[in-house]
PDB file of N, CA and C in Angstrom:
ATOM      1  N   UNK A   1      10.729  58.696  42.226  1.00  0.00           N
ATOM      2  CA  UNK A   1      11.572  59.441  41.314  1.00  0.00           C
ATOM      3  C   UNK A   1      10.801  60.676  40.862  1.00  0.00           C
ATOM      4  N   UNK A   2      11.512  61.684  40.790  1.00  0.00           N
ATOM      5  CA  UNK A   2      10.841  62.777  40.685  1.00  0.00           C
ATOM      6  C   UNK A   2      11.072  63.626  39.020  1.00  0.00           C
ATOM      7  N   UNK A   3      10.161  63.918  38.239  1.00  0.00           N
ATOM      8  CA  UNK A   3       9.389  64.220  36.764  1.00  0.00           C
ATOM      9  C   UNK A   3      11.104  64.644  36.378  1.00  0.00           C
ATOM     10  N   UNK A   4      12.056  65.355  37.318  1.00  0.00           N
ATOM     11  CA  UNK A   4      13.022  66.101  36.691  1.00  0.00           C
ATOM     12  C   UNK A   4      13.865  64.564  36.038  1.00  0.00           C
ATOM     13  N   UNK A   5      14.357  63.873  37.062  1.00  0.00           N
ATOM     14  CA  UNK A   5      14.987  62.607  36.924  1.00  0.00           C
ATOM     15  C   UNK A   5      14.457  61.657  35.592  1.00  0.00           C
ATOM     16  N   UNK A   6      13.591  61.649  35.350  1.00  0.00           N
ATOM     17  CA  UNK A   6      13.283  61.194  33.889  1.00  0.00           C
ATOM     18  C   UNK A   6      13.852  61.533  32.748  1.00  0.00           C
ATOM     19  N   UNK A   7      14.399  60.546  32.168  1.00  0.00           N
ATOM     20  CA  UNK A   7      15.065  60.561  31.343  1.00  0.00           C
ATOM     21  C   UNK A   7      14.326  61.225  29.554  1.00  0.00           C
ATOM     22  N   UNK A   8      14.807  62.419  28.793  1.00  0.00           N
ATOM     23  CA  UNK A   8      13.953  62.971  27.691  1.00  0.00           C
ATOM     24  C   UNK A   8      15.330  63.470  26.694  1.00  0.00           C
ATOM     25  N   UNK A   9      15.650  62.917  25.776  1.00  0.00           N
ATOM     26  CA  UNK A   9      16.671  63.493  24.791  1.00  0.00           C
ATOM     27  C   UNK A   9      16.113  62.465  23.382  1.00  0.00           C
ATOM     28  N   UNK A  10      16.916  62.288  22.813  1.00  0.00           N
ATOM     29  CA  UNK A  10      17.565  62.060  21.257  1.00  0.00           C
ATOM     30  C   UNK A  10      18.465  61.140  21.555  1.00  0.00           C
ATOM     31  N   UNK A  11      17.336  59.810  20.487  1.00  0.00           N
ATOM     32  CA  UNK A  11      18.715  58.826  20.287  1.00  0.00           C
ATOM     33  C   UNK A  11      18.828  58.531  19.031  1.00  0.00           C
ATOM     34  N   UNK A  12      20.133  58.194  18.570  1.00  0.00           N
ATOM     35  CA  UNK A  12      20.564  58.158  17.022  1.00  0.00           C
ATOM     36  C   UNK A  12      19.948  56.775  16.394  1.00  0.00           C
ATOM     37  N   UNK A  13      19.662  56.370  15.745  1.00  0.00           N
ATOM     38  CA  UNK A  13      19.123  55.292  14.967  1.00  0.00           C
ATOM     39  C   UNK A  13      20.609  54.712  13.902  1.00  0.00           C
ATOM     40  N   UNK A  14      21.209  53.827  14.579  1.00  0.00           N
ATOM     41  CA  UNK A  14      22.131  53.466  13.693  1.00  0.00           C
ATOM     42  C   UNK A  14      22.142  52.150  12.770  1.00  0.00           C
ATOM     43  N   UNK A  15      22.976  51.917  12.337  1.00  0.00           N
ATOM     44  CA  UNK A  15      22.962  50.934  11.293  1.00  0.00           C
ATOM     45  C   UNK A  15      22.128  49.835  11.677  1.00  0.00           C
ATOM     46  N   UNK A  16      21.268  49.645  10.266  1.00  0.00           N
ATOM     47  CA  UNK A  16      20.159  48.306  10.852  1.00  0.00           C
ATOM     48  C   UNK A  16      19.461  48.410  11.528  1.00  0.00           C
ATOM     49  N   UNK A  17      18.699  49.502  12.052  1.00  0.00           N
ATOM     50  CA  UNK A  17      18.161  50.164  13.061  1.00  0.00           C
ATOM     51  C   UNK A  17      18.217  50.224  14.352  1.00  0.00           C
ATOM     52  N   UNK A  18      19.302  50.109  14.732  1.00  0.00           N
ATOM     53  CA  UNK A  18      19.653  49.416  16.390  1.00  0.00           C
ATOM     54  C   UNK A  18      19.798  51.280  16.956  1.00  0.00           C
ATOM     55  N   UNK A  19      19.251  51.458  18.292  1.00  0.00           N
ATOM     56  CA  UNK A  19      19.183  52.208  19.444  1.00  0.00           C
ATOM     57  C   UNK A  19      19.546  51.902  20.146  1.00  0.00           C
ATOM     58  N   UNK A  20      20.986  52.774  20.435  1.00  0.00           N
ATOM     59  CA  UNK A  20      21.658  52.317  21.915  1.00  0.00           C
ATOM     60  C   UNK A  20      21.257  53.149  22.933  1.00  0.00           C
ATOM     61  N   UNK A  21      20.645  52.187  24.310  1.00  0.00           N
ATOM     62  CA  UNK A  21      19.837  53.169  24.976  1.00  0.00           C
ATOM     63  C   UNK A  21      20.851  53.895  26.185  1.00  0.00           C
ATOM     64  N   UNK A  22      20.482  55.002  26.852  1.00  0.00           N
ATOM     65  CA  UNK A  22      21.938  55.355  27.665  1.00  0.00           C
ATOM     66  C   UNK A  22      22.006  54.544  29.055  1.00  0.00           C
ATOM     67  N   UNK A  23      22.826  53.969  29.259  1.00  0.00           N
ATOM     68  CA  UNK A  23      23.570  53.410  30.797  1.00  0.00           C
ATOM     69  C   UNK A  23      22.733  53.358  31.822  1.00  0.00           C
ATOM     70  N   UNK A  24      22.464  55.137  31.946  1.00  0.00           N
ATOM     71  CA  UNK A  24      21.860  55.192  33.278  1.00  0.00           C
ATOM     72  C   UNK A  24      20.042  54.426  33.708  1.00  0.00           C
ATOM     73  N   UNK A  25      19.464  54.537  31.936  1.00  0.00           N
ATOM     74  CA  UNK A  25      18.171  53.804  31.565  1.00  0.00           C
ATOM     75  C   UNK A  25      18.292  51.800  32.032  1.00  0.00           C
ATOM     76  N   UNK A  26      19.564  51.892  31.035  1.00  0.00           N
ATOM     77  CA  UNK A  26      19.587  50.007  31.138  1.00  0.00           C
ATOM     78  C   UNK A  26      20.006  49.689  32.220  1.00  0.00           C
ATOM     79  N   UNK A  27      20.701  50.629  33.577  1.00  0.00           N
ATOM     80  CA  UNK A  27      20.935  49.846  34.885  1.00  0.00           C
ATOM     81  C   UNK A  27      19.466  50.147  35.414  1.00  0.00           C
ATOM     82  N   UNK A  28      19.201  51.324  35.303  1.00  0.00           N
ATOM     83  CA  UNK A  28      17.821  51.474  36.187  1.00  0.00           C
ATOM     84  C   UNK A  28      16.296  50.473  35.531  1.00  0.00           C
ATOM     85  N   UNK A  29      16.567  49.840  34.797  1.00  0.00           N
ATOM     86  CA  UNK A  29      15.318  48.906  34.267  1.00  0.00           C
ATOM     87  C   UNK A  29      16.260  47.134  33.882  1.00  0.00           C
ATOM     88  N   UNK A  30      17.121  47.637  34.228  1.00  0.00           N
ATOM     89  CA  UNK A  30      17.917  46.320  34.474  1.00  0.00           C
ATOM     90  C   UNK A  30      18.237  45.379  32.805  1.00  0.00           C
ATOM     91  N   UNK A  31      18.035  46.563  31.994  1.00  0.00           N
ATOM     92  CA  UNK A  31      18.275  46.238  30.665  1.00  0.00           C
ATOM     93  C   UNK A  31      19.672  45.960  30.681  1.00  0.00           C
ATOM     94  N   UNK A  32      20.320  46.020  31.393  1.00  0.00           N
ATOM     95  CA  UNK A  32      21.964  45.654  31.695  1.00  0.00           C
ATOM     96  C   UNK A  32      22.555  43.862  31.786  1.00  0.00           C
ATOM     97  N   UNK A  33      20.947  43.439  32.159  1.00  0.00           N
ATOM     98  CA  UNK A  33      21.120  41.701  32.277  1.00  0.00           C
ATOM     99  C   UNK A  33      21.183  40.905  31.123  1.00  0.00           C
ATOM    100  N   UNK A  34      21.625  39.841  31.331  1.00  0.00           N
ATOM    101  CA  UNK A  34      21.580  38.945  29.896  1.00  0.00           C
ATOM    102  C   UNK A  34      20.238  38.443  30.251  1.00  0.00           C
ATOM    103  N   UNK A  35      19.990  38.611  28.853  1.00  0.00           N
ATOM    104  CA  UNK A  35      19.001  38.013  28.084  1.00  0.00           C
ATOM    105  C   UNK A  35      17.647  39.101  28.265  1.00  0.00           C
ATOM    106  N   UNK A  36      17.721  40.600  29.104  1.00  0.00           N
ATOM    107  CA  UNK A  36      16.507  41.676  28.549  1.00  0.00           C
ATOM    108  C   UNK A  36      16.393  42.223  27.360  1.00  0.00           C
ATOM    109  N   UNK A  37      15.020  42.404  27.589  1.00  0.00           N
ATOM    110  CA  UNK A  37      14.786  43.087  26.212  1.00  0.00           C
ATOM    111  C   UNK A  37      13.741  43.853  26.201  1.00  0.00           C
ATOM    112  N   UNK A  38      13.144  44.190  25.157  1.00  0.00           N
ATOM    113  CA  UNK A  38      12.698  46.029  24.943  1.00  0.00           C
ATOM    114  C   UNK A  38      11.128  45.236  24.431  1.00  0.00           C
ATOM    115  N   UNK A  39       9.959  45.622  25.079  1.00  0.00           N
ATOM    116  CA  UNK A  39       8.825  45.793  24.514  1.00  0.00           C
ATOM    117  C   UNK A  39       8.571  46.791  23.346  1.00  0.00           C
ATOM    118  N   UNK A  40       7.939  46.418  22.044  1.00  0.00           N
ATOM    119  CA  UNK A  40       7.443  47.630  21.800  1.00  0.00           C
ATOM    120  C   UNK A  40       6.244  48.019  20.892  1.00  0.00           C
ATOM    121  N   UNK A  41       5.481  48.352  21.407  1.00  0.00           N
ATOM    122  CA  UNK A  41       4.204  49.222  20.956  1.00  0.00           C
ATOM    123  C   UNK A  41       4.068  50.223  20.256  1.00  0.00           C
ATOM    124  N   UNK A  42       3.255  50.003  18.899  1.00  0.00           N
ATOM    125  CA  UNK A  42       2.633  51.589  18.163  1.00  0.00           C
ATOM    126  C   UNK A  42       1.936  51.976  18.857  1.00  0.00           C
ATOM    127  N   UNK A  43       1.696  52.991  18.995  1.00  0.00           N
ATOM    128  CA  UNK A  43      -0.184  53.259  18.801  1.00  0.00           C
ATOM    129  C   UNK A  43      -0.514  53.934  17.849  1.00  0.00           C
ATOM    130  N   UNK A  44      -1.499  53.825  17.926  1.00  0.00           N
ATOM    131  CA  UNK A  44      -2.621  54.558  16.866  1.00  0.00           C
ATOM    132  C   UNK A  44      -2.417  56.176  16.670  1.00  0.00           C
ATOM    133  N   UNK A  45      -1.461  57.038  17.245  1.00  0.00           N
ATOM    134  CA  UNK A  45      -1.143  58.180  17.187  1.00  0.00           C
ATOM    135  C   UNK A  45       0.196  58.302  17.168  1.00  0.00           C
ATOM    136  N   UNK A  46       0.628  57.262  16.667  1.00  0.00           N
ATOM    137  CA  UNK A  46       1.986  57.384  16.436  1.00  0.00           C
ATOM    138  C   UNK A  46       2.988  57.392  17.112  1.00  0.00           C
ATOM    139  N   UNK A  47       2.913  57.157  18.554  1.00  0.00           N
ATOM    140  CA  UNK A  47       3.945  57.084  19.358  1.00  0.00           C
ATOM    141  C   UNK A  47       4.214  55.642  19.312  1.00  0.00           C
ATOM    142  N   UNK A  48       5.621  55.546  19.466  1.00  0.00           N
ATOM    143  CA  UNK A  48       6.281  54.037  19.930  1.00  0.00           C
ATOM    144  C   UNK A  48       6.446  54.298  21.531  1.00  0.00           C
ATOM    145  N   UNK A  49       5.935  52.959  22.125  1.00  0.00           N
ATOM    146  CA  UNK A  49       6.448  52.766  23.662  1.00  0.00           C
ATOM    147  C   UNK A  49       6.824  51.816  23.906  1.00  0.00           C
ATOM    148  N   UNK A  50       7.876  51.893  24.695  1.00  0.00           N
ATOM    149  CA  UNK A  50       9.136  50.594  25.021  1.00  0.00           C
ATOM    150  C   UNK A  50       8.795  50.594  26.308  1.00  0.00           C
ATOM    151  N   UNK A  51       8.815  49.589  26.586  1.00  0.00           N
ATOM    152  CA  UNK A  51       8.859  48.468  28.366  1.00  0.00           C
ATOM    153  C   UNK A  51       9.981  47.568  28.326  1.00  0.00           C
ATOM    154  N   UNK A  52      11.133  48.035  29.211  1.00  0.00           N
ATOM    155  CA  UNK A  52      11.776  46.809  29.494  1.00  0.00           C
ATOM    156  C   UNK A  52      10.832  45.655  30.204  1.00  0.00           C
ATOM    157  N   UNK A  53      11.720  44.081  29.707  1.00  0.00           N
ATOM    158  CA  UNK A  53      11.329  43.226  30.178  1.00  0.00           C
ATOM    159  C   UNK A  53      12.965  42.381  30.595  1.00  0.00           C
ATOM    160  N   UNK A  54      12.413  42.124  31.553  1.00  0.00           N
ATOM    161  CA  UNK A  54      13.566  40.724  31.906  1.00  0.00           C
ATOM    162  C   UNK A  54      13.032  39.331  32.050  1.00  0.00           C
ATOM    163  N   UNK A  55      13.127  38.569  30.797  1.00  0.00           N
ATOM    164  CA  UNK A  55      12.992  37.202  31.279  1.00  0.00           C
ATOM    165  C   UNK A  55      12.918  36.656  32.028  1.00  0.00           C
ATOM    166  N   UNK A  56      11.543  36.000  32.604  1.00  0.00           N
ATOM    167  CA  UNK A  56      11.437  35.240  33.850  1.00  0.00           C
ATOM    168  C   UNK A  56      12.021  33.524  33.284  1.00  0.00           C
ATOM    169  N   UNK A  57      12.438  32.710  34.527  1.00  0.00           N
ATOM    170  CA  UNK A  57      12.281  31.475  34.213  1.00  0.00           C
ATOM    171  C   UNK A  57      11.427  30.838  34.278  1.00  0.00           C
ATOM    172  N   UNK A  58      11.421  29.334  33.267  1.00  0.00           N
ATOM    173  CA  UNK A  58       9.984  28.811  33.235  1.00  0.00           C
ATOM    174  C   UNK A  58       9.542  28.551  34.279  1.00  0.00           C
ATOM    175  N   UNK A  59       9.815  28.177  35.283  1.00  0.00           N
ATOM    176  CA  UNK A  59       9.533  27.342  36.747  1.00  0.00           C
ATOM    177  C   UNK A  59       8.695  28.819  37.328  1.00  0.00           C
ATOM    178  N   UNK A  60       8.822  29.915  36.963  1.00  0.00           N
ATOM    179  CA  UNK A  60       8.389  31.239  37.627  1.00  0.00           C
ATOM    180  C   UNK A  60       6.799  31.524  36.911  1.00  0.00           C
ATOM    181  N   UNK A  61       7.211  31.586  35.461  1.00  0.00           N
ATOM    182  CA  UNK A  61       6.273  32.035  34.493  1.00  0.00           C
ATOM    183  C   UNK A  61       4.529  31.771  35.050  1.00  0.00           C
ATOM    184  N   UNK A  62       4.374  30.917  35.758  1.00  0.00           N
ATOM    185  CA  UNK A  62       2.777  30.741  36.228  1.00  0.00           C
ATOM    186  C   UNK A  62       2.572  31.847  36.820  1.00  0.00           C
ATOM    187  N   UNK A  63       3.566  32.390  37.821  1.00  0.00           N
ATOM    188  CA  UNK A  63       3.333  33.596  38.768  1.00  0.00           C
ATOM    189  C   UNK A  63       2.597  34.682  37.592  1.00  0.00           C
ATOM    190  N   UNK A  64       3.487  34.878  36.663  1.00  0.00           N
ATOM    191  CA  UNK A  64       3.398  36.109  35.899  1.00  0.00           C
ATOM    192  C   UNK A  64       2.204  36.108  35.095  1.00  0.00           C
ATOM    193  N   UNK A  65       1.122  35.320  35.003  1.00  0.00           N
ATOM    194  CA  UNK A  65      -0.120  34.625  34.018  1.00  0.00           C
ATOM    195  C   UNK A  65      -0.714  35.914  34.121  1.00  0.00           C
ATOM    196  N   UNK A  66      -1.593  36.294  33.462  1.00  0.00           N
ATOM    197  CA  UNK A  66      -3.024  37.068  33.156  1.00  0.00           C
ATOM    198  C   UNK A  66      -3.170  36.731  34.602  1.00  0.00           C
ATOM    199  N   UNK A  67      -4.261  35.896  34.238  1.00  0.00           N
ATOM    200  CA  UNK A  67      -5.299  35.289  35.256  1.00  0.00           C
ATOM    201  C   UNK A  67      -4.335  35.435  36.827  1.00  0.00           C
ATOM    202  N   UNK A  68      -3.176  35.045  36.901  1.00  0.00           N
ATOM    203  CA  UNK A  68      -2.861  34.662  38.487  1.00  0.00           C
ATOM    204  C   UNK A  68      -2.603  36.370  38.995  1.00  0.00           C
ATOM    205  N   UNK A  69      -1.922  37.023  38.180  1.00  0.00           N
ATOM    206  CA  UNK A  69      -1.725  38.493  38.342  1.00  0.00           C
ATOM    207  C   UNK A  69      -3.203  39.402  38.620  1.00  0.00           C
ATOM    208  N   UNK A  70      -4.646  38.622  38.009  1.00  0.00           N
ATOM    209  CA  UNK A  70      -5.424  39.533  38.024  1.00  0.00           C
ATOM    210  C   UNK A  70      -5.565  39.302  39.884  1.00  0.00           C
ATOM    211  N   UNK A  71      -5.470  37.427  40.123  1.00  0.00           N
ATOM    212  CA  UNK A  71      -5.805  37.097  41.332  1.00  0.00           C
ATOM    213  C   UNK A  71      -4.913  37.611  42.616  1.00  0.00           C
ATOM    214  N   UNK A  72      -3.551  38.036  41.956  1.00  0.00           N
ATOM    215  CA  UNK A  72      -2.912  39.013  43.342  1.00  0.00           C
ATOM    216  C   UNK A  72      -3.259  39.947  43.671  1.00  0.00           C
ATOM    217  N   UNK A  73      -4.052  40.893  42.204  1.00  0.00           N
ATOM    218  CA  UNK A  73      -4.415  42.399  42.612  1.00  0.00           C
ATOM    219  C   UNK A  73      -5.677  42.352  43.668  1.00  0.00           C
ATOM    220  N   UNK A  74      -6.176  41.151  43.465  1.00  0.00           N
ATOM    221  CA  UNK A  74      -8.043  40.857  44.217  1.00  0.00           C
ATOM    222  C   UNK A  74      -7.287  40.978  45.633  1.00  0.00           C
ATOM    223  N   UNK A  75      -6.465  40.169  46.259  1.00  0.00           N
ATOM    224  CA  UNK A  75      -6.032  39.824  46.995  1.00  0.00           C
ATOM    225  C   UNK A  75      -5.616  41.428  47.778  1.00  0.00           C
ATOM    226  N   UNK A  76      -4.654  42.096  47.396  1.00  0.00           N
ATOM    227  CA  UNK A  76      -3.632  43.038  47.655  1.00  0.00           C
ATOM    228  C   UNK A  76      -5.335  44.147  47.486  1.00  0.00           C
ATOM    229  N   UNK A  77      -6.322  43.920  46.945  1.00  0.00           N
ATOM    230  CA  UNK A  77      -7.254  45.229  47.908  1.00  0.00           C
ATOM    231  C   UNK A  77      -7.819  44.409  49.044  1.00  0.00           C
ATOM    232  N   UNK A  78      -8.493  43.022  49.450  1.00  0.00           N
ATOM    233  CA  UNK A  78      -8.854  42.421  50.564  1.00  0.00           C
ATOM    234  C   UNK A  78      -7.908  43.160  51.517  1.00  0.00           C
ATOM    235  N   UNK A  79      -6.588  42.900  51.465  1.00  0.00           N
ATOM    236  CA  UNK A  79      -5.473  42.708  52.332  1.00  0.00           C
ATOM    237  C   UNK A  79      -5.912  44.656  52.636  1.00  0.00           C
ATOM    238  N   UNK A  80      -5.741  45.497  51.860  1.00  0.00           N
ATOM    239  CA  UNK A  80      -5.695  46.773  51.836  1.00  0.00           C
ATOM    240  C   UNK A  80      -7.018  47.038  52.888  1.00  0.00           C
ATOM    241  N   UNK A  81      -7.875  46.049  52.399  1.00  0.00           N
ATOM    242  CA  UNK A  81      -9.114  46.545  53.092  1.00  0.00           C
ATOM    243  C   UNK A  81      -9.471  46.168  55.005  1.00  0.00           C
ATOM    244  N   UNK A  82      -8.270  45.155  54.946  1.00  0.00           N
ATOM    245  CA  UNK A  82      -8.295  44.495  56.384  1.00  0.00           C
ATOM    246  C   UNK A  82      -8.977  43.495  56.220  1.00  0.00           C
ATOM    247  N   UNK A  83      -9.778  42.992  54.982  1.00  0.00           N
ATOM    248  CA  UNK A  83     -10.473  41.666  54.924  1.00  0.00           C
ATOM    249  C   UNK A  83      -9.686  40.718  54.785  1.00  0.00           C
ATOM    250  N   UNK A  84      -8.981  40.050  56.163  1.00  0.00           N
ATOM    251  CA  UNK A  84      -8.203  39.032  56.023  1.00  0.00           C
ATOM    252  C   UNK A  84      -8.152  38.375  57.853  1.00  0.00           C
ATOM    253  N   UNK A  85      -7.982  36.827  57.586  1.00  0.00           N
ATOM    254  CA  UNK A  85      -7.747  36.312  58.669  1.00  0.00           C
ATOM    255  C   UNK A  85      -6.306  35.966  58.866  1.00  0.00           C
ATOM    256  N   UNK A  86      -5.829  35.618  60.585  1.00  0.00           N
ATOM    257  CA  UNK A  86      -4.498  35.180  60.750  1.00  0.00           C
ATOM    258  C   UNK A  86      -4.690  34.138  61.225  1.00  0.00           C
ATOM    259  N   UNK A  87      -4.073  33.173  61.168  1.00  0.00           N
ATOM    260  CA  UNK A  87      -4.196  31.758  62.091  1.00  0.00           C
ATOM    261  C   UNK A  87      -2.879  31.341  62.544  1.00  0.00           C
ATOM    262  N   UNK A  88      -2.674  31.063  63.457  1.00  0.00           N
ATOM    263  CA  UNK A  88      -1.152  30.525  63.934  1.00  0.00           C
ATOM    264  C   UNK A  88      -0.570  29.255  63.786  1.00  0.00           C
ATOM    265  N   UNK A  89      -1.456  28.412  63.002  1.00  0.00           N
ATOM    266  CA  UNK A  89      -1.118  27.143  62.313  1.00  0.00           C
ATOM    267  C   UNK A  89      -1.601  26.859  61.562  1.00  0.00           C
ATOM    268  N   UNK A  90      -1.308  25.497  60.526  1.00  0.00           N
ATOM    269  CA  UNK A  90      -2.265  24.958  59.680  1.00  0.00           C
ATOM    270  C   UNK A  90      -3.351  24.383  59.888  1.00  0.00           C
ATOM    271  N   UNK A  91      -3.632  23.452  61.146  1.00  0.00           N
ATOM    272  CA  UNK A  91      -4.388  23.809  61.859  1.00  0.00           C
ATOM    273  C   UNK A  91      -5.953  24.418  62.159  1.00  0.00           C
ATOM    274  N   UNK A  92      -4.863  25.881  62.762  1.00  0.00           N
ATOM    275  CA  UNK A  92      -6.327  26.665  62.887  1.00  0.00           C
ATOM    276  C   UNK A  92      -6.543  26.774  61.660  1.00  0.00           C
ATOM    277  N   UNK A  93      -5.947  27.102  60.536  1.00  0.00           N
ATOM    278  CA  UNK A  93      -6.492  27.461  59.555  1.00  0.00           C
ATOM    279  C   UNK A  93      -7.502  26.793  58.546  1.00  0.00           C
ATOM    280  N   UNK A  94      -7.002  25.374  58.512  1.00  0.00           N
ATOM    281  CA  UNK A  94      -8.275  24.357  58.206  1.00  0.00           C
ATOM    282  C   UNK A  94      -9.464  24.190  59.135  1.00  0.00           C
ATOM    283  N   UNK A  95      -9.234  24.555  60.127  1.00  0.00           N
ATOM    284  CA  UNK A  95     -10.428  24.577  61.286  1.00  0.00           C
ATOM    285  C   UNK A  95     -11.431  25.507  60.658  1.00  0.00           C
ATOM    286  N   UNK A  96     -11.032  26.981  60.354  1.00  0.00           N
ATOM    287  CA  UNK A  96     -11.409  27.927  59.760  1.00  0.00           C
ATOM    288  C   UNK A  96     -11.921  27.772  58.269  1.00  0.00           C
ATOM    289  N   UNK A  97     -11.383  27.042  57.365  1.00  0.00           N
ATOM    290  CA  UNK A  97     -11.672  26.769  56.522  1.00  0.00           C
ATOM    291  C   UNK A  97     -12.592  25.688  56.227  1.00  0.00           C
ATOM    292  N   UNK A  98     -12.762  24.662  57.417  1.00  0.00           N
ATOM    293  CA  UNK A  98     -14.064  23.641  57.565  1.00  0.00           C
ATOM    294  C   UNK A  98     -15.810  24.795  57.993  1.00  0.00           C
ATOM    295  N   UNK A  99     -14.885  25.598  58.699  1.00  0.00           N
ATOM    296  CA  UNK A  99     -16.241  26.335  59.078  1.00  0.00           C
ATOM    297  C   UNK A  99     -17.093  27.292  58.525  1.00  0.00           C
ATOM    298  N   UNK A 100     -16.105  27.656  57.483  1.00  0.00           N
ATOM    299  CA  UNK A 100     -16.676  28.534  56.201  1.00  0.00           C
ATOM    300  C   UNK A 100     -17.327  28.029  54.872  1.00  0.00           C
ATOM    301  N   UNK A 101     -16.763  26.741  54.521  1.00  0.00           N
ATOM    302  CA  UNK A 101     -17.005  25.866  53.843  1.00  0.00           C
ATOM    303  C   UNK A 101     -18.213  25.604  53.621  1.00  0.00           C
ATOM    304  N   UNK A 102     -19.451  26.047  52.612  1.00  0.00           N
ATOM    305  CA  UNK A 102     -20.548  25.294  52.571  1.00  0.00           C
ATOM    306  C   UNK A 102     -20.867  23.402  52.686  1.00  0.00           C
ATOM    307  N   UNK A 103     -22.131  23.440  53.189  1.00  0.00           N
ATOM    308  CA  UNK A 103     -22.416  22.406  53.774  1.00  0.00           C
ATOM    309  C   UNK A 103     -22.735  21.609  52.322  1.00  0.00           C
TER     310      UNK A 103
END
């Protein structure tokens, strides 16, 4: 998406403080689903920043952990780097994995 396509205006603050955000924002971040909702952050200079979120289900939620997310990014530079094996079964792959295996 290109800097023009970003969305930059004025939104009204209405009763009770609710912000209705525009259409084209809540389909494109999928704030359009039941049950999303709006992150939101001060900072220390005064800006507020919003992150949509969409509720994962519980059965999912392990995926989304700290820890397992830090372990996809490890993964996704190996993979980037070509440090990776293929094996054509389970198999070879325990074969491979007996042989790497300290003694």
């Amino acid at each position: 998406m290109s800097t023009s396509e970003f969305f930059h205006g004025f939104l009204a603050i209405q009763g009770r403080g609710t912000v209705a955000l525009p259409p084209g924002l809540r389909r494109r971040y999928r704030l359009d689903q039941p049950g999303a909702q709006v992150e939101i952050t001060e900072r220390a200079d005064g800006v507020l920043e919003l992150r949509p979120v969409v509720p994962v289900p519980a059965v999912e939620a392990w995926f989304w952990d700290l820890q397992w997310q830090t372990g996809e990014r490890e993964v996704e530079v190996h993979v980037a780097r070509g440090e990776i094996t293929v094996h054509d079964d389970a198999d070879a792959l325990l074969a491979h994995l007996d042989a790497i295996a300290p003694a």
